[in-house]
PDB file of N, CA and C in Angstrom:
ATOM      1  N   UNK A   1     -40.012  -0.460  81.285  1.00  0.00           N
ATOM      2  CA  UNK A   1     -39.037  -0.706  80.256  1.00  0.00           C
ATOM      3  C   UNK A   1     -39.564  -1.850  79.407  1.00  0.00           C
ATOM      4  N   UNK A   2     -39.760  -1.531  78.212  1.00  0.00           N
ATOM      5  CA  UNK A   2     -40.296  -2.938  76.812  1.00  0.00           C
ATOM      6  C   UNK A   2     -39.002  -2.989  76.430  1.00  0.00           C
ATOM      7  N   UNK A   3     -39.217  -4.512  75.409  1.00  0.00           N
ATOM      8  CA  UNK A   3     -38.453  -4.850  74.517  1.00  0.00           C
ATOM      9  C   UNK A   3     -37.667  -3.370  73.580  1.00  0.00           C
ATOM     10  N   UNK A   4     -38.521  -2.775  73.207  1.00  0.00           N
ATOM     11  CA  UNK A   4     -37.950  -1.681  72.270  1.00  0.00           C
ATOM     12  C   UNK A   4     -37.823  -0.338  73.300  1.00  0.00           C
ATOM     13  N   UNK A   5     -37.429  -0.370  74.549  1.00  0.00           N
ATOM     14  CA  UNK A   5     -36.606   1.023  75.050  1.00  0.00           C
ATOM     15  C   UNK A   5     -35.336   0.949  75.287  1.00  0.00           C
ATOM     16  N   UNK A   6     -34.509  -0.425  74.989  1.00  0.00           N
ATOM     17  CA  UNK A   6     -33.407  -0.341  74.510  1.00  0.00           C
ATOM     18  C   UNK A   6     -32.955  -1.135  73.971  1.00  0.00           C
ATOM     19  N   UNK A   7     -32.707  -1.300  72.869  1.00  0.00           N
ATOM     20  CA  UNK A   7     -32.943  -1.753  71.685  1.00  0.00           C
ATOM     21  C   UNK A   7     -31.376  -2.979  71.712  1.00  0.00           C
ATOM     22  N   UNK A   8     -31.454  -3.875  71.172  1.00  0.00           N
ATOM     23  CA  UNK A   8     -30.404  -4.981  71.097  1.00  0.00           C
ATOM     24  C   UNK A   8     -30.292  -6.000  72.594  1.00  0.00           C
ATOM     25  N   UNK A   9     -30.977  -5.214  73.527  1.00  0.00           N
ATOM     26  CA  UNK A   9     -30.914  -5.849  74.606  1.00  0.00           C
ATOM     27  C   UNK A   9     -32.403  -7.245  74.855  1.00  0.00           C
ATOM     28  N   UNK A  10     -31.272  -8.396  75.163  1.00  0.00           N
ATOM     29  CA  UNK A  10     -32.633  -9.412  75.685  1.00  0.00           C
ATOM     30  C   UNK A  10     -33.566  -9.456  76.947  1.00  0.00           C
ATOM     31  N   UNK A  11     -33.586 -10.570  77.400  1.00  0.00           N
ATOM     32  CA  UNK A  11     -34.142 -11.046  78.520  1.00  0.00           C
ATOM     33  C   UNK A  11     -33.066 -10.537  79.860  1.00  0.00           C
ATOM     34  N   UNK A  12     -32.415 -10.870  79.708  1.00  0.00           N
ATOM     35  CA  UNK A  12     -31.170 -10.736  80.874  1.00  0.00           C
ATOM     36  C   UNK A  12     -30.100  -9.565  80.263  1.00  0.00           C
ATOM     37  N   UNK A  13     -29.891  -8.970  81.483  1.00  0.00           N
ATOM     38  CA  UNK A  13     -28.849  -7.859  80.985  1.00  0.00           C
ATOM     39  C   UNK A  13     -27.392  -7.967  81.943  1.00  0.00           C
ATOM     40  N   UNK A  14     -26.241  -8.093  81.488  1.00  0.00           N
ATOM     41  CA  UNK A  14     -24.838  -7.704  82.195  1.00  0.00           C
ATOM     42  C   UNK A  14     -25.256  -6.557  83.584  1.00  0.00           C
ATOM     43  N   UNK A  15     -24.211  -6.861  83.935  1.00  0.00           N
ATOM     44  CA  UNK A  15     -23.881  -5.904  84.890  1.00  0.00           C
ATOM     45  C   UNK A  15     -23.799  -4.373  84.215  1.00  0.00           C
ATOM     46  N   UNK A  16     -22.836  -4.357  83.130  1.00  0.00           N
ATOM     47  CA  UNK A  16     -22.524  -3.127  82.550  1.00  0.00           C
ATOM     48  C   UNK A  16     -23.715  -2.522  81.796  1.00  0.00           C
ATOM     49  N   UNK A  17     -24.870  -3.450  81.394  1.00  0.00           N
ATOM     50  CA  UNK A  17     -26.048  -2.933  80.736  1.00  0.00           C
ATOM     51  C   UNK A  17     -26.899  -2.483  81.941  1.00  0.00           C
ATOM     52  N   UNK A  18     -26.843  -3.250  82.912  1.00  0.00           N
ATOM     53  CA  UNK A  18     -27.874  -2.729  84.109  1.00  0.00           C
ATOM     54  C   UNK A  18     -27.398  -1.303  84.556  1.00  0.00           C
ATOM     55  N   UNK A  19     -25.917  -1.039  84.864  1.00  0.00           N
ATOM     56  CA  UNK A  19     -25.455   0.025  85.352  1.00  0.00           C
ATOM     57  C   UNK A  19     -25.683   1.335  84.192  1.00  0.00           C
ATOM     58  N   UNK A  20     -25.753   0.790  83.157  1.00  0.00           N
ATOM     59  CA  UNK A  20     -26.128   2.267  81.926  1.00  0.00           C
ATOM     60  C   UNK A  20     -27.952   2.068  82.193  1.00  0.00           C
ATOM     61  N   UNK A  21     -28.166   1.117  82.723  1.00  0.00           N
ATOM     62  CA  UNK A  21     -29.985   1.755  82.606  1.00  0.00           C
ATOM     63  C   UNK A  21     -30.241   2.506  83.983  1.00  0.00           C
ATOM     64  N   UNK A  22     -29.553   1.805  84.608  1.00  0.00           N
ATOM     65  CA  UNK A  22     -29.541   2.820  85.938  1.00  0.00           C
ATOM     66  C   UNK A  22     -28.880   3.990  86.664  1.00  0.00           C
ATOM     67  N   UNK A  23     -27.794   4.893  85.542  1.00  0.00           N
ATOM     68  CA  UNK A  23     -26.861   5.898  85.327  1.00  0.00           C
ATOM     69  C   UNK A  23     -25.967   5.124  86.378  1.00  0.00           C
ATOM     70  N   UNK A  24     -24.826   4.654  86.453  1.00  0.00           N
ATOM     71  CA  UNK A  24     -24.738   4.551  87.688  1.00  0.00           C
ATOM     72  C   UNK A  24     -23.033   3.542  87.438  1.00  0.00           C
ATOM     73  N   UNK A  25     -22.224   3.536  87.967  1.00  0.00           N
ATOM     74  CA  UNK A  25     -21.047   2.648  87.811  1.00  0.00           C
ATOM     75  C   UNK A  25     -21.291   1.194  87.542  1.00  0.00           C
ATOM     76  N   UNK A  26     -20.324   0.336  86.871  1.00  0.00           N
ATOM     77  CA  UNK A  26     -20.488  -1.384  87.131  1.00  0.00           C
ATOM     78  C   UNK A  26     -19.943  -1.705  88.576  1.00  0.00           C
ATOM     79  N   UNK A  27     -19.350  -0.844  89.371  1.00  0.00           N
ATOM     80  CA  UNK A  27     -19.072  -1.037  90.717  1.00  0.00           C
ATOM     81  C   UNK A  27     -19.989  -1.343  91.570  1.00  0.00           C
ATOM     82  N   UNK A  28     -20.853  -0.056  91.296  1.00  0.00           N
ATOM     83  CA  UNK A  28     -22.135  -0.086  91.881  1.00  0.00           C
ATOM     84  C   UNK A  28     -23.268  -1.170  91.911  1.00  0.00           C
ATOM     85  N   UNK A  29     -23.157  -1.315  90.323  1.00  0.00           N
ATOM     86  CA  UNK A  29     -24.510  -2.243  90.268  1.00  0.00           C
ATOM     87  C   UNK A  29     -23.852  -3.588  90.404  1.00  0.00           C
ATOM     88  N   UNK A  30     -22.609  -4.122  90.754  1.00  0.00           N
ATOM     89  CA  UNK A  30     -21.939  -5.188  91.487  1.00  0.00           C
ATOM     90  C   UNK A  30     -22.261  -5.327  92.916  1.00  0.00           C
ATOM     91  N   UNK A  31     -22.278  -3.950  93.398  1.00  0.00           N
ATOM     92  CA  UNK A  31     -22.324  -3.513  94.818  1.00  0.00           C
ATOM     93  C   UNK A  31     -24.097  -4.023  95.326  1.00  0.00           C
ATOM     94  N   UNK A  32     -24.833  -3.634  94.485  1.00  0.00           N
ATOM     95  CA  UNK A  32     -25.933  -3.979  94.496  1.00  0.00           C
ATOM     96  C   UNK A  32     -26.728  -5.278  94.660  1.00  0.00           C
ATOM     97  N   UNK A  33     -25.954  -5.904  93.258  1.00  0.00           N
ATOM     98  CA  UNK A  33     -26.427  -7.240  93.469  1.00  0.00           C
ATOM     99  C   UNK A  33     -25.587  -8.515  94.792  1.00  0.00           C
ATOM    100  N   UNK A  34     -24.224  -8.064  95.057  1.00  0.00           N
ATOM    101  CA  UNK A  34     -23.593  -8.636  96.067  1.00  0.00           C
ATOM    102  C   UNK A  34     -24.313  -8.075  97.308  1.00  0.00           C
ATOM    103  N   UNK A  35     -24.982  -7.135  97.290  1.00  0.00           N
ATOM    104  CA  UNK A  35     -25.653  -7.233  99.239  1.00  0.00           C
ATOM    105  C   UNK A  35     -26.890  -7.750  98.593  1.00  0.00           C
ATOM    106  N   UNK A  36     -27.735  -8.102  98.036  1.00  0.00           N
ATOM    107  CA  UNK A  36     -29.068  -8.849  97.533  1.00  0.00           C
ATOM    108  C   UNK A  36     -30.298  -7.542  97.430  1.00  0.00           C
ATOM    109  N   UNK A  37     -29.608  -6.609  97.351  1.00  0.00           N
ATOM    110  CA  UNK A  37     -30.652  -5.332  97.156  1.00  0.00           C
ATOM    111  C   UNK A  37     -30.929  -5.599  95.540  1.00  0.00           C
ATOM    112  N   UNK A  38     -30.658  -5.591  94.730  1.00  0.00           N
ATOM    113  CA  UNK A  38     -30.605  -5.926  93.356  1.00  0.00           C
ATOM    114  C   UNK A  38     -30.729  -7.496  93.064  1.00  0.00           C
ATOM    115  N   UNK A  39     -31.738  -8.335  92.991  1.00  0.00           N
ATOM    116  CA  UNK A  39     -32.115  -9.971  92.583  1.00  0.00           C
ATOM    117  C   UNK A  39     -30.743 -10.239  91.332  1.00  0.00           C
ATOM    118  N   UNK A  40     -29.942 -11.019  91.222  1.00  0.00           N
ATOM    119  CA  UNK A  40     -29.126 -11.464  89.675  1.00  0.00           C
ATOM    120  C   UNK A  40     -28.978 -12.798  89.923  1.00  0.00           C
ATOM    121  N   UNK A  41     -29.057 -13.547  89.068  1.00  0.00           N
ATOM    122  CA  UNK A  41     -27.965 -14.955  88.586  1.00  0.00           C
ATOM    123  C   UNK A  41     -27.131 -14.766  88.378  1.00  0.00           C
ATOM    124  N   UNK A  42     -26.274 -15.709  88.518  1.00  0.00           N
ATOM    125  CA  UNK A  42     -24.879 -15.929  87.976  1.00  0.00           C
ATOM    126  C   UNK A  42     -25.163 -17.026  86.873  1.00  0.00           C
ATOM    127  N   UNK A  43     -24.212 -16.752  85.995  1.00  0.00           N
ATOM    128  CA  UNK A  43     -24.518 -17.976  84.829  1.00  0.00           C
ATOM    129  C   UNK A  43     -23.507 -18.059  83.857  1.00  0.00           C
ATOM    130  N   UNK A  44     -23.541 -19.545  83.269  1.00  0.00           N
ATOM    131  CA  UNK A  44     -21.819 -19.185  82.911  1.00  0.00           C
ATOM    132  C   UNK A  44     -20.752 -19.976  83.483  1.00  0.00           C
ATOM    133  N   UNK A  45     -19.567 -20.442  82.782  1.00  0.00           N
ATOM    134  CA  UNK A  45     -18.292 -20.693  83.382  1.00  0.00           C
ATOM    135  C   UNK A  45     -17.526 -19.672  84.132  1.00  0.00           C
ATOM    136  N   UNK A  46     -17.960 -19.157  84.005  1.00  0.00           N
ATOM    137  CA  UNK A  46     -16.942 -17.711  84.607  1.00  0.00           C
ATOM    138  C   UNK A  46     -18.276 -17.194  85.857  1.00  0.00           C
ATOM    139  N   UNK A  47     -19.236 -17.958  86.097  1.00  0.00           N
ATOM    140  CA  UNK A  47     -19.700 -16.792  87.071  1.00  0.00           C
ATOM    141  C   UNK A  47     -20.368 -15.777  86.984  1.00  0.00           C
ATOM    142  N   UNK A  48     -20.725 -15.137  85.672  1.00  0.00           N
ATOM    143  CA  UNK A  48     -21.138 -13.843  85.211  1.00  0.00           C
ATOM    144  C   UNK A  48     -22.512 -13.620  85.597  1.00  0.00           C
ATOM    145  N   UNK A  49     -22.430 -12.982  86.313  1.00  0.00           N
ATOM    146  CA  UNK A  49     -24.095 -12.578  86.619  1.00  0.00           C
ATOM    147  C   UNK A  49     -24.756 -11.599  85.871  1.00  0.00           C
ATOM    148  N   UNK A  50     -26.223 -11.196  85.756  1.00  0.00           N
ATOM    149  CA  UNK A  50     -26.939 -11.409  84.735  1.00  0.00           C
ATOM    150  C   UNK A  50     -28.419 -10.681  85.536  1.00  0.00           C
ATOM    151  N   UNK A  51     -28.769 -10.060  85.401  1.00  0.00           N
ATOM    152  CA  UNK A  51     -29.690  -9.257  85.874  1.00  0.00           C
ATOM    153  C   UNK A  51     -31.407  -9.297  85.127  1.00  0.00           C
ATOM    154  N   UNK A  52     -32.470 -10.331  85.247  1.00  0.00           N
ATOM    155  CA  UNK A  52     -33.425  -9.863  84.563  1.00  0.00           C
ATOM    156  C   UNK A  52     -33.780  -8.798  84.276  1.00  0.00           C
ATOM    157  N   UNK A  53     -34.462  -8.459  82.990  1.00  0.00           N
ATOM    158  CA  UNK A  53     -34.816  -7.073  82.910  1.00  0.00           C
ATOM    159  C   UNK A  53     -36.142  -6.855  82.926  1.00  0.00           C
ATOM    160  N   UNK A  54     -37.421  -7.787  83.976  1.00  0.00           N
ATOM    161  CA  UNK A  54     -38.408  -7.301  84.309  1.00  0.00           C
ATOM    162  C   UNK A  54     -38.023  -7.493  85.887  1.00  0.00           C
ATOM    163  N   UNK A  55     -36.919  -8.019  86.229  1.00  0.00           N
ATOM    164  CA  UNK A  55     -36.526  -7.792  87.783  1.00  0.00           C
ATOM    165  C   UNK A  55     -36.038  -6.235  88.387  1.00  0.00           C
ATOM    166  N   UNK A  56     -34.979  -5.849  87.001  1.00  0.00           N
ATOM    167  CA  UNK A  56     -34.470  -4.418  86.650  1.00  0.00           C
ATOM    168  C   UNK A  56     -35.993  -3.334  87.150  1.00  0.00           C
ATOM    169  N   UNK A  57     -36.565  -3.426  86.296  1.00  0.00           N
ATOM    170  CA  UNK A  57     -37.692  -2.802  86.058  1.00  0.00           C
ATOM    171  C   UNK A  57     -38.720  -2.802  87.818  1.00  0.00           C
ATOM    172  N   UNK A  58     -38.718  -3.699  88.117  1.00  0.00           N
ATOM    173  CA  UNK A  58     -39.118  -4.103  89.659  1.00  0.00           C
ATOM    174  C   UNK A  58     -38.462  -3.007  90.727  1.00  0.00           C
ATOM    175  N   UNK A  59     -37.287  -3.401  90.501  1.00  0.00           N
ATOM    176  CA  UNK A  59     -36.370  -2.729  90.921  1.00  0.00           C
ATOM    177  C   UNK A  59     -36.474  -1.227  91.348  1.00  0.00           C
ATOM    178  N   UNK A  60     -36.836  -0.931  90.241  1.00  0.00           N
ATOM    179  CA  UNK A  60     -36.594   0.826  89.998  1.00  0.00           C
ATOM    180  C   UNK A  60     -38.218   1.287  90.139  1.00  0.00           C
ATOM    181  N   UNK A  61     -39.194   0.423  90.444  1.00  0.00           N
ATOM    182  CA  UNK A  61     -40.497   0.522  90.462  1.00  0.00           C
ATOM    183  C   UNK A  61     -40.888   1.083  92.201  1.00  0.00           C
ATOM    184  N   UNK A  62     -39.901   0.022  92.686  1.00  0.00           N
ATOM    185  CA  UNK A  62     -39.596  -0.114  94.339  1.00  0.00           C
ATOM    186  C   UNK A  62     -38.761   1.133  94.891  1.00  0.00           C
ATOM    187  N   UNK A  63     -37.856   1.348  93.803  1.00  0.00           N
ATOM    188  CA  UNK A  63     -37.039   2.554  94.283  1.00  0.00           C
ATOM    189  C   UNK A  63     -38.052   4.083  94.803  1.00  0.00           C
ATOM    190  N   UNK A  64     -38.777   4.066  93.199  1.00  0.00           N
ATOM    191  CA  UNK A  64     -39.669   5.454  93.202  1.00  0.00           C
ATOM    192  C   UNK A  64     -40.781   5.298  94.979  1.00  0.00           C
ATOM    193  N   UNK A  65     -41.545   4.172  94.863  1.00  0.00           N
ATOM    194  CA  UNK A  65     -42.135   3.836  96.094  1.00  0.00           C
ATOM    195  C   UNK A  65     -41.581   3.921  96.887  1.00  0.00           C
ATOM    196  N   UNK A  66     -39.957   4.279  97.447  1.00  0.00           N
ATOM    197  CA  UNK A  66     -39.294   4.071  98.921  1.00  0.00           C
ATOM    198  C   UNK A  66     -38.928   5.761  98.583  1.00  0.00           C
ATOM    199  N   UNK A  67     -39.172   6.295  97.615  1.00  0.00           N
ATOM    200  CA  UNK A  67     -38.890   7.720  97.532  1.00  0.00           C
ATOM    201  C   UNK A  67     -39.756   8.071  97.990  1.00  0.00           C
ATOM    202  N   UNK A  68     -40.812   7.962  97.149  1.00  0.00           N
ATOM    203  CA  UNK A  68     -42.603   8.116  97.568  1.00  0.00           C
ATOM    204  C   UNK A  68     -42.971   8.798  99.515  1.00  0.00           C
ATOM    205  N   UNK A  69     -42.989   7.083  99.583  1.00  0.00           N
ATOM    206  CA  UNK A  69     -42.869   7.351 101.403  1.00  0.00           C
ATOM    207  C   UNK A  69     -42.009   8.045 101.969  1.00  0.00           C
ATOM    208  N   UNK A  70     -40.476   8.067 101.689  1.00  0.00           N
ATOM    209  CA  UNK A  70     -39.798   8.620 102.335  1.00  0.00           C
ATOM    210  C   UNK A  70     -40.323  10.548 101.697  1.00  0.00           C
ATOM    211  N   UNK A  71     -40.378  10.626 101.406  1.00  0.00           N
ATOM    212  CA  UNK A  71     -41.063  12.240 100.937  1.00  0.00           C
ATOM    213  C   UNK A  71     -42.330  12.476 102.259  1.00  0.00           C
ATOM    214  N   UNK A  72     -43.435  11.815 101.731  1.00  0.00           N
ATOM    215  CA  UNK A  72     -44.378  11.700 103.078  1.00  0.00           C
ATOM    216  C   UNK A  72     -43.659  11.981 104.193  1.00  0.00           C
ATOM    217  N   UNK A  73     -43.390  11.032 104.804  1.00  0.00           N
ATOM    218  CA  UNK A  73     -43.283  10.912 105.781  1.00  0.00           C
ATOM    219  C   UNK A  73     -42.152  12.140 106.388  1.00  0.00           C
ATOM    220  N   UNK A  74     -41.753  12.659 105.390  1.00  0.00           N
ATOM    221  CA  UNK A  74     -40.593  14.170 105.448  1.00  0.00           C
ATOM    222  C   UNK A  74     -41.654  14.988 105.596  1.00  0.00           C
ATOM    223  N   UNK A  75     -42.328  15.000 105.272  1.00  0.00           N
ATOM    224  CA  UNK A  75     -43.914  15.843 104.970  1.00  0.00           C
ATOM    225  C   UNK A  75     -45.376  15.482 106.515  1.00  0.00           C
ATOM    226  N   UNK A  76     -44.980  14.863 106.876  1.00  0.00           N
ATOM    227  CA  UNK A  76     -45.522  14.333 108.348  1.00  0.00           C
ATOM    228  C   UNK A  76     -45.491  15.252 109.648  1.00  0.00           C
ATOM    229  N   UNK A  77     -46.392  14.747 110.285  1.00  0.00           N
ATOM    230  CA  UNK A  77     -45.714  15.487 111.884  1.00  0.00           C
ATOM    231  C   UNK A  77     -44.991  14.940 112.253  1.00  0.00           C
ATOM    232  N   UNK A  78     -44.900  13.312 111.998  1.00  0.00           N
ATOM    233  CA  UNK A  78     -44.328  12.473 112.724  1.00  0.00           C
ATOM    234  C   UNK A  78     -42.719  12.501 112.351  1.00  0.00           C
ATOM    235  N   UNK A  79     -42.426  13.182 111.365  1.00  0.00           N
ATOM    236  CA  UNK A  79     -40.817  13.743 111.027  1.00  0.00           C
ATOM    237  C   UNK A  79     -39.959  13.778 111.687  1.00  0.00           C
ATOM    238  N   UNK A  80     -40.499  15.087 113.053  1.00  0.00           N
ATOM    239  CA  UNK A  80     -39.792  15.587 113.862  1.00  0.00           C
ATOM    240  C   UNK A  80     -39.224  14.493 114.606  1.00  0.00           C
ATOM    241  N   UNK A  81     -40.415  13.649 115.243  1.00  0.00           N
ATOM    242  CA  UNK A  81     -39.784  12.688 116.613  1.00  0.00           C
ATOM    243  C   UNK A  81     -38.695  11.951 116.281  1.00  0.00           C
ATOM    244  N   UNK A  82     -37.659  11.869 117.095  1.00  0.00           N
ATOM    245  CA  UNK A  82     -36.487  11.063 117.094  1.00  0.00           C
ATOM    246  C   UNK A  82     -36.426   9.426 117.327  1.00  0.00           C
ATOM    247  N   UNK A  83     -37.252   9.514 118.097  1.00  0.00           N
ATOM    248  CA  UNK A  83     -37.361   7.716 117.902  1.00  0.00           C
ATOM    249  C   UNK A  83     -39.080   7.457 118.670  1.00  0.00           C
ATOM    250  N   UNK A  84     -39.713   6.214 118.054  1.00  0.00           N
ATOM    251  CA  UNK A  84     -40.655   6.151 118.443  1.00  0.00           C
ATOM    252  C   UNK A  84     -40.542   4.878 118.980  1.00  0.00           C
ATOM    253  N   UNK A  85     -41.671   4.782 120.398  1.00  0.00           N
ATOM    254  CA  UNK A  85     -41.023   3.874 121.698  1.00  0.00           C
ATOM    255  C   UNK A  85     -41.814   2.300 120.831  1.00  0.00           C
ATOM    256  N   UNK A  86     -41.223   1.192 120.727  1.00  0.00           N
ATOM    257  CA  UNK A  86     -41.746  -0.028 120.564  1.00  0.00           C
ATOM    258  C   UNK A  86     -42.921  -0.294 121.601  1.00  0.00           C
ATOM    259  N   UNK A  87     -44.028  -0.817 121.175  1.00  0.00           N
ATOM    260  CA  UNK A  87     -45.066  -1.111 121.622  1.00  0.00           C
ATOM    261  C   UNK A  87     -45.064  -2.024 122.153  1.00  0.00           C
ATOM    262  N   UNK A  88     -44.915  -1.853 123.944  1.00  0.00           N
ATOM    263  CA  UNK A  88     -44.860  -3.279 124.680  1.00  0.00           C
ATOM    264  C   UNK A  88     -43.329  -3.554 125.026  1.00  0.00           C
ATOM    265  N   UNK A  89     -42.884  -2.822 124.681  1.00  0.00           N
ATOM    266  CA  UNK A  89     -41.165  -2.949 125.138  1.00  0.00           C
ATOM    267  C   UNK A  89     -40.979  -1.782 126.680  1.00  0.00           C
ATOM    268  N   UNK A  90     -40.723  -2.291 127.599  1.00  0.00           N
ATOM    269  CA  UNK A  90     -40.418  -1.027 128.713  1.00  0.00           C
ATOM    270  C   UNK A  90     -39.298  -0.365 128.392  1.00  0.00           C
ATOM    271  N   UNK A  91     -39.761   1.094 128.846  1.00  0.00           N
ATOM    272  CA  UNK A  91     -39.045   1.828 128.652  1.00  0.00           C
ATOM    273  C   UNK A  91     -37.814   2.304 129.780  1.00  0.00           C
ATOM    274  N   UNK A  92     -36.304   1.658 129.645  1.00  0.00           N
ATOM    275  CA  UNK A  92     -35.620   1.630 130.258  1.00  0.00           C
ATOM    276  C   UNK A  92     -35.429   2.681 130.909  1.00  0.00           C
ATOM    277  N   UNK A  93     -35.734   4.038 130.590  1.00  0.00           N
ATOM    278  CA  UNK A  93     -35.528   5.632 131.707  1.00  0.00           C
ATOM    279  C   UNK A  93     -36.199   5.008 132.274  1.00  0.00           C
ATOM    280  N   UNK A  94     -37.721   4.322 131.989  1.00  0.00           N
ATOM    281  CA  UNK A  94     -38.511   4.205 133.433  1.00  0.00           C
ATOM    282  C   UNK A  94     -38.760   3.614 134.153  1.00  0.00           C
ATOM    283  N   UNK A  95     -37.826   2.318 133.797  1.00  0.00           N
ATOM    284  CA  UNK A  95     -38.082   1.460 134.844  1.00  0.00           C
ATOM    285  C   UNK A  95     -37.072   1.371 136.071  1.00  0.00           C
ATOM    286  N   UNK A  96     -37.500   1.561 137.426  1.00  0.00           N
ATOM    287  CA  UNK A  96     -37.127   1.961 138.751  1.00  0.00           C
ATOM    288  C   UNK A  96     -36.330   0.424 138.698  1.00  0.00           C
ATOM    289  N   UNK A  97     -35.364   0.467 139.629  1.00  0.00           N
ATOM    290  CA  UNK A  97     -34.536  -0.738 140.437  1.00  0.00           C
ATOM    291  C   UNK A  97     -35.094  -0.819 141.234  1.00  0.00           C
ATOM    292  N   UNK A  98     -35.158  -2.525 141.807  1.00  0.00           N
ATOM    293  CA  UNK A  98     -36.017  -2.414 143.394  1.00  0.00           C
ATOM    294  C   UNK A  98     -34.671  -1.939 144.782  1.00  0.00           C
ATOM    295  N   UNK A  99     -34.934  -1.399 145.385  1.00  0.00           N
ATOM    296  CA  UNK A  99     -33.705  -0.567 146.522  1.00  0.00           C
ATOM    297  C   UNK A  99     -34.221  -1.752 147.940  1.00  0.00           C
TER     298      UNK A  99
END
């Protein structure tokens, strides 16, 4: 995203500008930046948070990459298995009680 792919917008974008670049509700992209999945400031007497728009851009850079892998790895053998055992952790079916 440059200066000129949407036009009137600065450095920092609203909540309501982030949520139209990202189709998506101002609920949502509230929802977003309140669990810290989405980076924002707050700024302002009121609190208003404020979303960079090369953080935006980060953002949605990271998204395609967690699509990316998650596709792979749908595409894997390793798909099927249900859980894979931690390395160095015993495995509680197998470990016997002493009698």
């Amino acid at each position: 995203m440059n200066e000129s792919s949407v036009p009137g917008l600065g450095r920092f974008l609203t909540l309501a500008d982030t949520a139209e670049v990202l189709n998506i509700s101002v609920n949502q992209a509230y929802g977003l930046v309140r669990s810290g999945e989405l980076p924002a400031i707050k700024i302002g007497g009121n609190g208003q948070w404020r979303v960079e728009r090369s953080v935006l851009e980060s953002f949605i850079e990271a998204k395609y990459e967690e699509s990316r892998r998650i596709s792979l790895w749908n595409q894997s053998d390793f798909a099927s298995l249900s859980e894979i055992p931690r390395t160095g952790a015993p495995d509680p079916d197998r470990i016997s009680s002493p009698e």
